[in-house]
Protein backbone atom coordinates (compact mmCIF):
# COMPACT_ATOMS: atom_id res chain seq x y z
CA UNK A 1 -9.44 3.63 -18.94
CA UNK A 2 -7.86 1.44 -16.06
CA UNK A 3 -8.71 2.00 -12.56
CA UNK A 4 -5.04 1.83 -11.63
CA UNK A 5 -4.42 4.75 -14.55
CA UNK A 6 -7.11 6.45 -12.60
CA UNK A 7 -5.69 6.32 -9.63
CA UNK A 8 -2.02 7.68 -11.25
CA UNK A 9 -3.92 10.45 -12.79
CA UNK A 10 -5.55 11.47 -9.56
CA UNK A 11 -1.91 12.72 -7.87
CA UNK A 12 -1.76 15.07 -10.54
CA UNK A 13 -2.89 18.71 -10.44
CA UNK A 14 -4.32 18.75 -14.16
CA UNK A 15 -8.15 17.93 -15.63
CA UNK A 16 -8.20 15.15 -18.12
CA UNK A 17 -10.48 15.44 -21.19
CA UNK A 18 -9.63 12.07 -23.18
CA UNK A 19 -6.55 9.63 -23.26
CA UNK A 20 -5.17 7.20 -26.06
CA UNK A 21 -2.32 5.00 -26.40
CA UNK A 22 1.06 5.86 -28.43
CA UNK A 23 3.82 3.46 -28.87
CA UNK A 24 4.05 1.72 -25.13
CA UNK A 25 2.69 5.23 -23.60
CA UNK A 26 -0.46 7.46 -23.25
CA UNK A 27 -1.18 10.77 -24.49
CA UNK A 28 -3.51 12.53 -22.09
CA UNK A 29 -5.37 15.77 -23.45
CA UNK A 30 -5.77 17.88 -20.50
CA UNK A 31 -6.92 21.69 -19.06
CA UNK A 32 -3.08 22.11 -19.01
CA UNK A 33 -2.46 21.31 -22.84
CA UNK A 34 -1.01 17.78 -24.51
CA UNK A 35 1.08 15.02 -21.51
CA UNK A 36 2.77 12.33 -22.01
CA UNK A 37 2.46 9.08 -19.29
CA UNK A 38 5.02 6.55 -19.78
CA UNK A 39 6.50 3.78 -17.39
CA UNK A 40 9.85 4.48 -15.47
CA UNK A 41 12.61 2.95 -17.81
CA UNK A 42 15.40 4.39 -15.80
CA UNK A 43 16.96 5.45 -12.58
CA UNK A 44 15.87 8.28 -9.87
CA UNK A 45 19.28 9.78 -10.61
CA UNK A 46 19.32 9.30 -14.42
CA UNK A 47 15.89 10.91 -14.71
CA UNK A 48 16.63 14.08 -12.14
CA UNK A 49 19.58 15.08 -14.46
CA UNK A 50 17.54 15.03 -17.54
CA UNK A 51 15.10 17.26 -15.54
CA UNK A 52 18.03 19.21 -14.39
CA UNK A 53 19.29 20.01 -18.80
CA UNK A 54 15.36 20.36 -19.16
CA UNK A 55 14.95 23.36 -16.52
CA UNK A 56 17.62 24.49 -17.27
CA UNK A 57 16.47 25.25 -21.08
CA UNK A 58 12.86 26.12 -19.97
CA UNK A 59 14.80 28.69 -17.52
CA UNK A 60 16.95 30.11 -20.41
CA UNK A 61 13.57 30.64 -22.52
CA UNK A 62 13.25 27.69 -24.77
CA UNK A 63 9.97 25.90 -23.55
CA UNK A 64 9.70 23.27 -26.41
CA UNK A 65 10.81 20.17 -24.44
CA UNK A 66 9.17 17.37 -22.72
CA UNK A 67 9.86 18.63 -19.08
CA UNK A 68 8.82 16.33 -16.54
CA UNK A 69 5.50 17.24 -14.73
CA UNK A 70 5.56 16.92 -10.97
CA UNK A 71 2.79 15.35 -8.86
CA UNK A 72 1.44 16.48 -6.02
CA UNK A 73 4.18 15.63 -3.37
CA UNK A 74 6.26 17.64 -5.58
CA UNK A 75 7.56 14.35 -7.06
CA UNK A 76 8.51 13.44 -10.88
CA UNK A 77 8.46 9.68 -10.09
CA UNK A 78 4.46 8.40 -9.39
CA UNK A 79 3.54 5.08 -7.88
CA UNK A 80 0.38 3.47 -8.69
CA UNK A 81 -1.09 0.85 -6.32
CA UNK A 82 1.01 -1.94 -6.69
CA UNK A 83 4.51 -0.14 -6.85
CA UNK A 84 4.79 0.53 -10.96
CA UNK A 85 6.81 3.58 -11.66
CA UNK A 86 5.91 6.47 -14.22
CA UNK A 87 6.56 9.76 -14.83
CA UNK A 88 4.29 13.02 -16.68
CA UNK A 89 6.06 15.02 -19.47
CA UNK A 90 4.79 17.85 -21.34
CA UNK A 91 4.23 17.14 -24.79
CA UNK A 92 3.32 18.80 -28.21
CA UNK A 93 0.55 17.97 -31.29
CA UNK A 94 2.31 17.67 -34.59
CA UNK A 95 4.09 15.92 -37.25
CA UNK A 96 8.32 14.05 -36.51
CA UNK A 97 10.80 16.42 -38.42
CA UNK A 98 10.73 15.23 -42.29
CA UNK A 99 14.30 14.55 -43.27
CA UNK A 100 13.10 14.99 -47.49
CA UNK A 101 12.01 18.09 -46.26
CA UNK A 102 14.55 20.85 -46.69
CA UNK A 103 12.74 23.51 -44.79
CA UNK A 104 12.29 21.01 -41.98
CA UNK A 105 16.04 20.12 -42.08
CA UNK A 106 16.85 23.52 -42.25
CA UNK A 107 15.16 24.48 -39.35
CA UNK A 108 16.19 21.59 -37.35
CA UNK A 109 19.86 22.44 -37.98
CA UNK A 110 19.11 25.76 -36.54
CA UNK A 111 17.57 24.31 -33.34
CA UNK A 112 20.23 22.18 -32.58
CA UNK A 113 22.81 24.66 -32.89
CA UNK A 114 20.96 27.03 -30.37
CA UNK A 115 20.26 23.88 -28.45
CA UNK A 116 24.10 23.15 -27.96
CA UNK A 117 24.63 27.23 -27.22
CA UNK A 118 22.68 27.26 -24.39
CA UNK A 119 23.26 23.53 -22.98
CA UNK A 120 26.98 24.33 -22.29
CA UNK A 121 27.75 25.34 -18.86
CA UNK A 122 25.34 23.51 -17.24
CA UNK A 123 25.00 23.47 -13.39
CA UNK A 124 26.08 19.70 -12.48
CA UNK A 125 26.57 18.02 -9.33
CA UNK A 126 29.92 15.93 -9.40
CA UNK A 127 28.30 12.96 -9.49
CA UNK A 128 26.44 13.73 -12.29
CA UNK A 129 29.22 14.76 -14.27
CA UNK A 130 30.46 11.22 -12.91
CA UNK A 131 28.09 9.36 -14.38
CA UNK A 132 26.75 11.15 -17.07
CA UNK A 133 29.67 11.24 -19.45
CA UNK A 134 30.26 10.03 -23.39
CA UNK A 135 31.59 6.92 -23.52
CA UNK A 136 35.19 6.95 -25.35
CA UNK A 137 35.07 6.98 -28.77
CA UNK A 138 37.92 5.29 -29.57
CA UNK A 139 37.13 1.84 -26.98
CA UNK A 140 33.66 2.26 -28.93
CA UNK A 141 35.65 1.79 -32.06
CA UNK A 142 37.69 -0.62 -30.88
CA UNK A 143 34.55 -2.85 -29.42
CA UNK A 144 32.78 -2.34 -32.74
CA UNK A 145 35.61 -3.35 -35.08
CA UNK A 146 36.08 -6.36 -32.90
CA UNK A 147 32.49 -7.19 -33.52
CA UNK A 148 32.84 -6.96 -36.84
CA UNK A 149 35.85 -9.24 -37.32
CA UNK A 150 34.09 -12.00 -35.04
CA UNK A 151 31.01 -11.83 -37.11
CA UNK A 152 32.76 -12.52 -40.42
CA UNK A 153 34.19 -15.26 -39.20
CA UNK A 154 31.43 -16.99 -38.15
CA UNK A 155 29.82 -16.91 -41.43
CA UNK A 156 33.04 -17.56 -43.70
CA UNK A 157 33.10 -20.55 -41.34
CA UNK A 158 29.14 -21.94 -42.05
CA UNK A 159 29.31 -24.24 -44.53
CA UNK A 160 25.57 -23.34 -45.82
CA UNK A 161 24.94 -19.48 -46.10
CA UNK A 162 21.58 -18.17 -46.70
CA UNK A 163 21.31 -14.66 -48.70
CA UNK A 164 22.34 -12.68 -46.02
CA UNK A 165 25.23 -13.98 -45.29
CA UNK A 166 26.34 -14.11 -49.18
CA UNK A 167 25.71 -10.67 -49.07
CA UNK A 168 27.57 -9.54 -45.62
CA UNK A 169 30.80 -11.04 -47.56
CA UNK A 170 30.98 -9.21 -50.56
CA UNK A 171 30.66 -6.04 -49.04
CA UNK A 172 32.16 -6.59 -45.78
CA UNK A 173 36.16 -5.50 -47.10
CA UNK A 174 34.51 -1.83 -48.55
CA UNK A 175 32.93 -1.08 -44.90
CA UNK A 176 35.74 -3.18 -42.44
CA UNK A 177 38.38 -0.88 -44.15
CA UNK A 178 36.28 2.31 -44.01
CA UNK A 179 35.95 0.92 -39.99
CA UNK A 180 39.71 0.88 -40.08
CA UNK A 181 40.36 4.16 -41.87
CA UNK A 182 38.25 5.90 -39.21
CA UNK A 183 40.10 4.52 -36.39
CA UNK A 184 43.08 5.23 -37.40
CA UNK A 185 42.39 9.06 -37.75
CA UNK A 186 40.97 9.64 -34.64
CA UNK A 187 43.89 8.08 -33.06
CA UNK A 188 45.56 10.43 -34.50
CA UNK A 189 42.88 13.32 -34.24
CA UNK A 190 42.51 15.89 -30.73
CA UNK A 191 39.52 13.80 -29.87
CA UNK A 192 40.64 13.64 -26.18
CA UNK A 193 41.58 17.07 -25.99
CA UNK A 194 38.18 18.10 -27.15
CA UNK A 195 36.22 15.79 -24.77
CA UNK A 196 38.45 17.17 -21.77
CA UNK A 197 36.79 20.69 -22.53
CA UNK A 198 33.22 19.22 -22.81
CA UNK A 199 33.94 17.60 -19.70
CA UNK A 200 35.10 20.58 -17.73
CA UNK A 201 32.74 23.24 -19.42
CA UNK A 202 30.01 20.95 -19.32
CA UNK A 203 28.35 20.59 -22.82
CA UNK A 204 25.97 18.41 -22.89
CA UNK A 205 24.53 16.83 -26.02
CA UNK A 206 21.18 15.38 -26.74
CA UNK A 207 22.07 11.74 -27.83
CA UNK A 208 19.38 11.34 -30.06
CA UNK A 209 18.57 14.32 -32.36
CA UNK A 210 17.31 12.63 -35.17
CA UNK A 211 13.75 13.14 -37.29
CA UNK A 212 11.18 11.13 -34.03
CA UNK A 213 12.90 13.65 -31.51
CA UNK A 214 12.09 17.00 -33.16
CA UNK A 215 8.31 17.35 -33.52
CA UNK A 216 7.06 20.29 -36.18
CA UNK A 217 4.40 22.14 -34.21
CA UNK A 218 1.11 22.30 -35.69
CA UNK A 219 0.72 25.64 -34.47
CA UNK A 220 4.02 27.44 -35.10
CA UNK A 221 5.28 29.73 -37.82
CA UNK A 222 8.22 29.34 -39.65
CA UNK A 223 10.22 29.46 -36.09
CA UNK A 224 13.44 30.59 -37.25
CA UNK A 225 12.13 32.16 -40.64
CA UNK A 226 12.96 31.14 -44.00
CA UNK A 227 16.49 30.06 -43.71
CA UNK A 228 17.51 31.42 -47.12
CA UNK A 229 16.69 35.11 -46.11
CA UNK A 230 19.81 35.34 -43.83
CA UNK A 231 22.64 36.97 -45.57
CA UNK A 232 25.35 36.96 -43.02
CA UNK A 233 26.43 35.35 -39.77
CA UNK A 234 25.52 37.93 -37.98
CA UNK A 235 21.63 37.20 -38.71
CA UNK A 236 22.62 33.43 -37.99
CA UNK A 237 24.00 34.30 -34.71
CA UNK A 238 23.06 32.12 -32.11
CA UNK A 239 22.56 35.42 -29.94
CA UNK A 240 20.09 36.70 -33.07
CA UNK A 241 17.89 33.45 -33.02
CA UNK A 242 17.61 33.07 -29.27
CA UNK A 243 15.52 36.12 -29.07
CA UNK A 244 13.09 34.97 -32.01
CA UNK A 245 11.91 30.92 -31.14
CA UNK A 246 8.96 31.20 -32.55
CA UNK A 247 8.14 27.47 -31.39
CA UNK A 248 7.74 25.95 -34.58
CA UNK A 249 9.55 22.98 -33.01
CA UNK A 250 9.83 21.01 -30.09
CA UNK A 251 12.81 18.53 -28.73
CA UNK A 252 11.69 15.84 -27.07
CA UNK A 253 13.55 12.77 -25.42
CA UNK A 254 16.56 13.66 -23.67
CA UNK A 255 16.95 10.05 -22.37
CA UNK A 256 20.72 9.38 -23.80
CA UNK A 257 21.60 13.27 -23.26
CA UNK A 258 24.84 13.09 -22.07
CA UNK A 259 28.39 15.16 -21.32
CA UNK A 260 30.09 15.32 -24.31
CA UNK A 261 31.52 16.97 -27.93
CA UNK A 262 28.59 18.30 -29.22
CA UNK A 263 29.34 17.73 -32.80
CA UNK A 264 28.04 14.38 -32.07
CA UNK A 265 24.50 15.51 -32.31
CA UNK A 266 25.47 16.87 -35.55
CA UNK A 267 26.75 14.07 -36.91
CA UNK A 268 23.74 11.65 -36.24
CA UNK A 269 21.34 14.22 -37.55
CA UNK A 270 23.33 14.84 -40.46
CA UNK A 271 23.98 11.09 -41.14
CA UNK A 272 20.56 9.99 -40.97
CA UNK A 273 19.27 12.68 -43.25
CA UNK A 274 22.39 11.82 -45.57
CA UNK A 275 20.86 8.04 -45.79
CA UNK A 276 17.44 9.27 -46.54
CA UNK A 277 18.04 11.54 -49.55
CA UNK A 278 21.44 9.57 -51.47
CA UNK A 279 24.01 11.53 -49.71
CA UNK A 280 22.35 14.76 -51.42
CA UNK A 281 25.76 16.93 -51.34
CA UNK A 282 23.40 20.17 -51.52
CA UNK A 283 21.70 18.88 -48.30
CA UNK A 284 24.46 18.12 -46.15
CA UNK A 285 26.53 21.47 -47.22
CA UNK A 286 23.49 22.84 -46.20
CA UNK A 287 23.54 21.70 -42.35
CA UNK A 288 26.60 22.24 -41.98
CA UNK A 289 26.71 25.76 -43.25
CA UNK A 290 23.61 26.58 -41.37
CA UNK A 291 24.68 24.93 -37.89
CA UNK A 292 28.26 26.71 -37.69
CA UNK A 293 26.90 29.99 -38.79
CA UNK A 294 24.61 29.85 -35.69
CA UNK A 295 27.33 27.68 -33.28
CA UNK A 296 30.77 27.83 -35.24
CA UNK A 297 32.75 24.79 -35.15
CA UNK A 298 37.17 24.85 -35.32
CA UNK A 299 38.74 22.10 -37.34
CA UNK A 300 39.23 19.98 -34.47
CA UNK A 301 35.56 19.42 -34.62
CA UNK A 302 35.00 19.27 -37.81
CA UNK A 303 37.70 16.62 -37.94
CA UNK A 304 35.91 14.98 -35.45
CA UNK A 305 32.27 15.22 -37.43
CA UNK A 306 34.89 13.71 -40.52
CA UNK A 307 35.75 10.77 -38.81
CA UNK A 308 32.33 9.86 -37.45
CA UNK A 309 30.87 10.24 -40.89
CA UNK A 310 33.61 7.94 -42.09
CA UNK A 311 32.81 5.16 -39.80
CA UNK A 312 30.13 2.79 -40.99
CA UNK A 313 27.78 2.96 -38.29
CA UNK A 314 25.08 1.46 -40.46
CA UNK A 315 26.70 -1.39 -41.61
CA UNK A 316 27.80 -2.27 -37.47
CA UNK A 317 24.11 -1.98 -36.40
CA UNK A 318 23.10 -4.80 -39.37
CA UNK A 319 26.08 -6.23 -38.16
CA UNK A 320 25.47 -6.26 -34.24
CA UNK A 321 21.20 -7.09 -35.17
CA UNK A 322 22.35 -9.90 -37.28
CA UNK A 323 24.49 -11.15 -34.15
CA UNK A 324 22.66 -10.68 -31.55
CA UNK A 325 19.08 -12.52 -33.62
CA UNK A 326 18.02 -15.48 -35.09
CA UNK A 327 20.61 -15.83 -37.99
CA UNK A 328 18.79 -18.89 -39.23
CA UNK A 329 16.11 -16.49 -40.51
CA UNK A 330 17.40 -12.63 -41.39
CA UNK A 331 14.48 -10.04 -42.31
CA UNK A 332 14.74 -9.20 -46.09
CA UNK A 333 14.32 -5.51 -44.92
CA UNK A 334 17.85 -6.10 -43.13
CA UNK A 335 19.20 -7.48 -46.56
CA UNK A 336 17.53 -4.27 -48.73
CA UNK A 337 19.41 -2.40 -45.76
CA UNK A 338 23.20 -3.31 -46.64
CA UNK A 339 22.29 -3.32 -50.11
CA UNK A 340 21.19 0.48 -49.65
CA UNK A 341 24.15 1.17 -47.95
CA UNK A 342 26.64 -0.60 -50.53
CA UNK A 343 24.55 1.41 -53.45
CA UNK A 344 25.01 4.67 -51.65
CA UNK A 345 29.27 4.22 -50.97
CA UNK A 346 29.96 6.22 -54.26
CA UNK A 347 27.77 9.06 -53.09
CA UNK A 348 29.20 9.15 -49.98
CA UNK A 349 32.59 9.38 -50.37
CA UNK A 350 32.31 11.89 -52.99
CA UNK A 351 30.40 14.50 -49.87
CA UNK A 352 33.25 13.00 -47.52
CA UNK A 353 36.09 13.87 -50.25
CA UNK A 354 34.32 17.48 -50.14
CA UNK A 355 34.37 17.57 -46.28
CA UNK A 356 37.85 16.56 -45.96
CA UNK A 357 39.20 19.38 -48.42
CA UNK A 358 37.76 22.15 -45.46
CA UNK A 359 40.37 20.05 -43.37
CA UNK A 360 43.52 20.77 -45.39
């Protein structure tokens, strides 16, 4: 262990028992249970408004997030000796949410629904609300499809194309008008209308709910029970579950939690475990069913969920890596990538097609 770790450590109330490195951080077993120490990667102001959605849940009986640990000058940002900046979460033993897994998908449904009940409302300071917002969706469009159209160009124009490249081509016109499609709805959708009530109600969504955020306790129960028991809404009330976390599950990572329509959470959870099992219609009816049984969503939202499951996100990120990296030399994981995502266009419109019929 380094002496200048040693020193951090020693501004913390807690006994350390062992320490060992995760992913550009340390875990640190202590008398106070599992911490995380990682190096400051934001702002004061960013990191006292995650605090203030983290209290705020811990306050409202949901203890399963990484709340920041304070030192003792009652402090969440720590110096060491030479001015680096870190901060002390809580943190939790067990195994990333398994998106194959339908009782872990289940159950992570659940928690984000009762997640988004109680993170609405939220006691803000003006400036948070400020500066804390979701960026528009439809200048996030815009940018993207701009992106896309000045990436084709450069390769039609390259006289030699390596695999990539051939490959980007012939698929680009499926995913550019898909792009196109997408805009053009929520330009005509009640997107702003629905952000104006986030704003002034203050929902707040997580940003990143997807499988390396939600950590499967090795100590919990079935938290929420075996989904498939519940018979009505009633029993998937979000006022039912509240009273029965079981803390099977904890959320971690509220570092691009923002102000915003929380169906966005939804959608990148859903998306991602879409990918993984072949757009699986029985998996994604079940989210959906699951989530607005606990948090009901109108069709405004669910237009809104529509349109960002329309858009092809993953084909912008291969897109915007491709760009933005060496292009004389593309990883052939990044070519098995938009391959993947061409195979899977069949099975996706055909759970998009079933979507869009709930919207008519």
């Amino acid at each position: 262990m380094e002496d200048r770790n040693l020193e951090l450590f020693r501004q913390y109330n807690i006994k350390i028992y062992n320490t060992y490195r995760i992913r550009g951080a340390f875990i640190l077993e202590t008398d106070k249970g599992l911490k995380l120490l990682k190096s400051l990667e934001s702002s004061k102001s960013r990191i006292d408004f995650e605090n203030t959605l983290l209290e705020y849940l811990t306050i409202q009986n949901y203890p399963f997030v990484d709340l920041y640990v304070r030192n003792y000058a009652n402090e969440i940002i720590t110096e060491d000796g030479v001015g680096n900046k870190y901060v002390l979460k809580n943190w939790f033993p067990g195994e990333e949410c398994n998106l194959r897994d339908e009782g872990d998908v289940a159950d992570a449904a659940i928690n984000l629904a009762i997640l988004h009940t109680m993170l609405r409302e939220v006691p803000l300071t003006e400036e948070q609300i400020l500066h804390n917002s979701y960026n528009d969706l439809m200048e996030v469009f815009d940018k993207r499809n701009r992106e896309l159209k000045r990436v084709r160009s450069y390769i039609r124009e390259k006289r030699k194309k390596n695999e990539f490249e051939l490959c980007y081509l012939n698929n680009y016109d499926d995913f550019y008008k898909q792009s196109q499609e997408a805009t053009r709805i929520l330009g005509e959708s009640n997107y702003s209308e629905l952000m104006k009530e986030a704003i002034e109600h203050r929902y707040i969504c997580h940003g990143n709910y997807t499988y390396h955020n939600i950590i499967m306790l090795k100590s919990g129960q079935t938290g929420y029970g075996n989904w498939k028991t519940y018979s009505n809404e009633e029993s998937l009330s979000a006022a039912g579950l509240k009273g029965n976390i079981k803390g099977n599950m904890a959320t971690t990572n509220f570092d691009r939690a923002c102000i915003g329509v929380q169906i966005m959470d939804l959608y990148q959870f859903m998306r991602k475990v879409m990918e993984k099992n072949n757009w699986d219609m029985d998996f994604g009816s079940m989210i959906l069913d699951i989530y607005t049984n606990v948090l009901p969503a109108d069709k405004d939202e669910l237009k809104l969920l529509y349109i960002l499951l329309l858009y092809p996100e993953k084909f912008w990120k291969i897109t915007n890596f491709y760009y933005n990296g060496k292009k004389s030399w593309v990883p052939q994981r990044n070519i098995q990538k938009l391959i993947g995502i061409q195979e899977q266009i069949e099975r996706k419109k055909q759970f998009l097609d079933c979507l869009g019929k709930i919207l008519t």
